[in-house]
C-alpha atoms as a PDB file:
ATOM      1  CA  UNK A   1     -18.992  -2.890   2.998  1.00  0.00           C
ATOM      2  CA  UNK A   2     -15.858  -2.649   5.024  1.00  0.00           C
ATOM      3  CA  UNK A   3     -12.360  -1.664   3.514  1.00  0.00           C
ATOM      4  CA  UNK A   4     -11.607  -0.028   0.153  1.00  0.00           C
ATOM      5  CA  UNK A   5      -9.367  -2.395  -1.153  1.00  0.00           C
ATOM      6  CA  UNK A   6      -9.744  -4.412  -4.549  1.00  0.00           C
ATOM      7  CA  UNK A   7     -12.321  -6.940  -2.807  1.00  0.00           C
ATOM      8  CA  UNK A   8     -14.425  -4.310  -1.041  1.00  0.00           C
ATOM      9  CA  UNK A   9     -14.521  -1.770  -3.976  1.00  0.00           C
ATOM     10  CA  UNK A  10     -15.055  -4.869  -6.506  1.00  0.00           C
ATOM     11  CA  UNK A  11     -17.497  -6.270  -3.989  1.00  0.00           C
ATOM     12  CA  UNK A  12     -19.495  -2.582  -3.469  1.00  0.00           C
ATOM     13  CA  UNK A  13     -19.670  -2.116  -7.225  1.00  0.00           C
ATOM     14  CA  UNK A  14     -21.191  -5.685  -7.948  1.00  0.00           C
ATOM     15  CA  UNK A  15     -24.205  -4.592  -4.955  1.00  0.00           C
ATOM     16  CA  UNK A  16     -24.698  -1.703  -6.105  1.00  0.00           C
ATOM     17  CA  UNK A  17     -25.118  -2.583  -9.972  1.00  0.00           C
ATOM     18  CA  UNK A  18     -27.897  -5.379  -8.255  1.00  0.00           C
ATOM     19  CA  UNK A  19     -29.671  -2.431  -6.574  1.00  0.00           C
ATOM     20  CA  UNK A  20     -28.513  -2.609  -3.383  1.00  0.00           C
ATOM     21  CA  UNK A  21     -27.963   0.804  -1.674  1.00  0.00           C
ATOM     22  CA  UNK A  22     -23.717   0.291  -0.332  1.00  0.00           C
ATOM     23  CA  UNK A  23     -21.942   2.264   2.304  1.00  0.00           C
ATOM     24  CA  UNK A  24     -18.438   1.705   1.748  1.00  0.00           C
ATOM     25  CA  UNK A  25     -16.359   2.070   5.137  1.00  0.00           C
ATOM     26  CA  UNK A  26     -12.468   2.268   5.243  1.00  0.00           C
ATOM     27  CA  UNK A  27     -10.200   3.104   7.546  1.00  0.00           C
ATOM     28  CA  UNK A  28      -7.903   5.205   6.319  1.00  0.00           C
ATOM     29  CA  UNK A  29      -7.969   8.358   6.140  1.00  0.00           C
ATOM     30  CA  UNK A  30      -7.267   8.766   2.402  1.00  0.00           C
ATOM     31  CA  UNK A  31      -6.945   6.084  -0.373  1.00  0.00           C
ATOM     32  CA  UNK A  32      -3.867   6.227  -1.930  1.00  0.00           C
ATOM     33  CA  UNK A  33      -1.084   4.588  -4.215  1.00  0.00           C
ATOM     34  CA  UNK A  34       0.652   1.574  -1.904  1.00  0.00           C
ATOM     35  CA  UNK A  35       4.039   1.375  -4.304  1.00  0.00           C
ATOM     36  CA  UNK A  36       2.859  -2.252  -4.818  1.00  0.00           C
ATOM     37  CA  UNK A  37       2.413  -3.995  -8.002  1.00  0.00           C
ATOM     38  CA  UNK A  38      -0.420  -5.170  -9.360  1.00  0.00           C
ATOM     39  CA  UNK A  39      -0.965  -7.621 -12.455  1.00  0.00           C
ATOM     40  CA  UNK A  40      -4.658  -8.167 -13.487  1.00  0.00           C
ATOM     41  CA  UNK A  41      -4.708 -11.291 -15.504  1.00  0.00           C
ATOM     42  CA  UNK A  42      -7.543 -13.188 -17.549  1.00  0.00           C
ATOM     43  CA  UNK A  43      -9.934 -14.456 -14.719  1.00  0.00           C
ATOM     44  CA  UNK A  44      -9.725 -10.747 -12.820  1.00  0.00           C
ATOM     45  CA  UNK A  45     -10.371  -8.786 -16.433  1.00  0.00           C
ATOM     46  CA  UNK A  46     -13.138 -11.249 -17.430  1.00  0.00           C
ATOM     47  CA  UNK A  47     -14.953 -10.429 -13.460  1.00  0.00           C
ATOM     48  CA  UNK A  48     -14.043  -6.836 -14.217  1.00  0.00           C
ATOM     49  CA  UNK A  49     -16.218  -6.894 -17.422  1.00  0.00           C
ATOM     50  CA  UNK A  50     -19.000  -8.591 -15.559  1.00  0.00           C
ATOM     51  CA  UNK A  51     -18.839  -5.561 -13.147  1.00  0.00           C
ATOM     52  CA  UNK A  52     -18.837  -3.273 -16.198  1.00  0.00           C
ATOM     53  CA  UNK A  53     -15.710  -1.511 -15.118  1.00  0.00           C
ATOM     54  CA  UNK A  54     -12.870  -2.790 -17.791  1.00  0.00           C
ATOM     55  CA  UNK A  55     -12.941   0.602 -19.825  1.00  0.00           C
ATOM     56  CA  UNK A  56     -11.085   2.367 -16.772  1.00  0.00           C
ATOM     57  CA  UNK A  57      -8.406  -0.472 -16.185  1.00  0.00           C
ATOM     58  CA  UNK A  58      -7.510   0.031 -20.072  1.00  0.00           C
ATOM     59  CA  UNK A  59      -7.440   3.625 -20.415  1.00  0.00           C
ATOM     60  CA  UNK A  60      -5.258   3.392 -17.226  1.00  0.00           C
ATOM     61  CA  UNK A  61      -3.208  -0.328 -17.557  1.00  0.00           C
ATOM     62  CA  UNK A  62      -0.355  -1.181 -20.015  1.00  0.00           C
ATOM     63  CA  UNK A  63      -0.985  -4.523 -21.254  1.00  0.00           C
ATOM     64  CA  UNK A  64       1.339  -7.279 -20.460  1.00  0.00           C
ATOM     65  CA  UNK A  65       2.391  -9.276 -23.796  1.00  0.00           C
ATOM     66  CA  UNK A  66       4.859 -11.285 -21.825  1.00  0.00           C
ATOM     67  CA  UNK A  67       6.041 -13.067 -18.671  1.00  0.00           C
ATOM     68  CA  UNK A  68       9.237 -14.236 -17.504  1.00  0.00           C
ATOM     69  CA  UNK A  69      10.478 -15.395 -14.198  1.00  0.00           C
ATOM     70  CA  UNK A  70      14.032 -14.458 -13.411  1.00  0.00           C
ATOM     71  CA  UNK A  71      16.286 -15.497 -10.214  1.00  0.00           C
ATOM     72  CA  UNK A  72      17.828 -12.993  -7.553  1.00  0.00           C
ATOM     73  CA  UNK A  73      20.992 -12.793 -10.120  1.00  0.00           C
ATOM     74  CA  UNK A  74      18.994 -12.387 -13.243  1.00  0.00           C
ATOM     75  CA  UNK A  75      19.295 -15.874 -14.165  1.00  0.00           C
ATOM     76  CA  UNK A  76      16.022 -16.484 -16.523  1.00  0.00           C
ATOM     77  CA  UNK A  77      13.555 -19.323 -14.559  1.00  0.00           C
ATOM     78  CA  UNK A  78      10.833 -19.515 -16.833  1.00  0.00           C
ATOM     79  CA  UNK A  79      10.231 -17.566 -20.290  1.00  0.00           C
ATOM     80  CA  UNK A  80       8.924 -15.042 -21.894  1.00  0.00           C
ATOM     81  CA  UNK A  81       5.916 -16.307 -22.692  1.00  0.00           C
ATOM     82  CA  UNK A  82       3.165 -15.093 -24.704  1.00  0.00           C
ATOM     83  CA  UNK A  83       0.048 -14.053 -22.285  1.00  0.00           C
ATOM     84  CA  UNK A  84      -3.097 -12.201 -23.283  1.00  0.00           C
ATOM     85  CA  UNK A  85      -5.446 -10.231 -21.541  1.00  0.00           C
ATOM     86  CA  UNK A  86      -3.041  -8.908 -18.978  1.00  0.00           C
ATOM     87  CA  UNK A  87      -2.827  -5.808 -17.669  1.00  0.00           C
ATOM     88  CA  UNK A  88      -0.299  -3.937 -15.073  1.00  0.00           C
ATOM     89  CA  UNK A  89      -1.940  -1.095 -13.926  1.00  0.00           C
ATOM     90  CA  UNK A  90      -0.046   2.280 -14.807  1.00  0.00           C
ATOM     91  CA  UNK A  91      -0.915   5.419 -16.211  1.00  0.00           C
ATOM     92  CA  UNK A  92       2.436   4.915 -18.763  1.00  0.00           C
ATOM     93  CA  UNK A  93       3.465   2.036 -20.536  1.00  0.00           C
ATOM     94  CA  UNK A  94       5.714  -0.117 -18.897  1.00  0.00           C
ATOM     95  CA  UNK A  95       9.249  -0.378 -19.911  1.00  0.00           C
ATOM     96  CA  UNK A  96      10.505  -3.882 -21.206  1.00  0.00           C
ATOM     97  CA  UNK A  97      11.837  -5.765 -18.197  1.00  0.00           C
ATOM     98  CA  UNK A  98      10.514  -3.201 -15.737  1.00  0.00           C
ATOM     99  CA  UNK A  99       7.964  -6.084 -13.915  1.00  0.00           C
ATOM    100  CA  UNK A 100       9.244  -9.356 -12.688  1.00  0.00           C
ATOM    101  CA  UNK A 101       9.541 -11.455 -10.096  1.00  0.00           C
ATOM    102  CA  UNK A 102      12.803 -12.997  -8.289  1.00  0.00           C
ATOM    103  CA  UNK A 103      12.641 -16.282  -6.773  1.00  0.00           C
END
């Protein structure tokens, strides 16, 4: 399997839970934290559970109980809304307003 990012290392996990023996190549020289954000909503928990894995993205996600969309000047877009089975990947909760996106 080439690269260690979320497709490879979801990828390796589903071969290797068929039985198939997976070398995982990356090319990096370390894996580590990108400063990126990542939201993991209802379609990526449900293929996480398939995989087996969803235990470790709860001990170490804060779930996301709502959305909002906000312009460059704050001005709210869309929202909050209610969502559910949403996480944002953290080892803390995340403060109220802390994710969003600007349009």
């Amino acid at each position: 399997m080439l690269g260690a990012g979320i497709a490879g290392l979801a990828s390796a996990i589903a071969l290797r839970g068929a039985g198939y023996r997976v070398e995982l190549i990356e090319q990096a020289s370390a894996l580590t934290t990108a400063g990126a954000a990542l939201s993991l909503w209802a379609n990526a928990m449900t293929a996480l559970r398939r995989l087996g894995i969803e235990g470790v993205i709860e001990r170490e996600a804060a779930p996301i109980a709502t959305l909002g969309v906000a312009a460059r000047d704050g001005r709210s877009l869309m929202g909050p809304v209610a969502v559910q089975d949403a996480w944002l990947p953290t080892r803390s909760p995340a403060p109220a307003g802390s994710a969003r996106w600007a349009c």
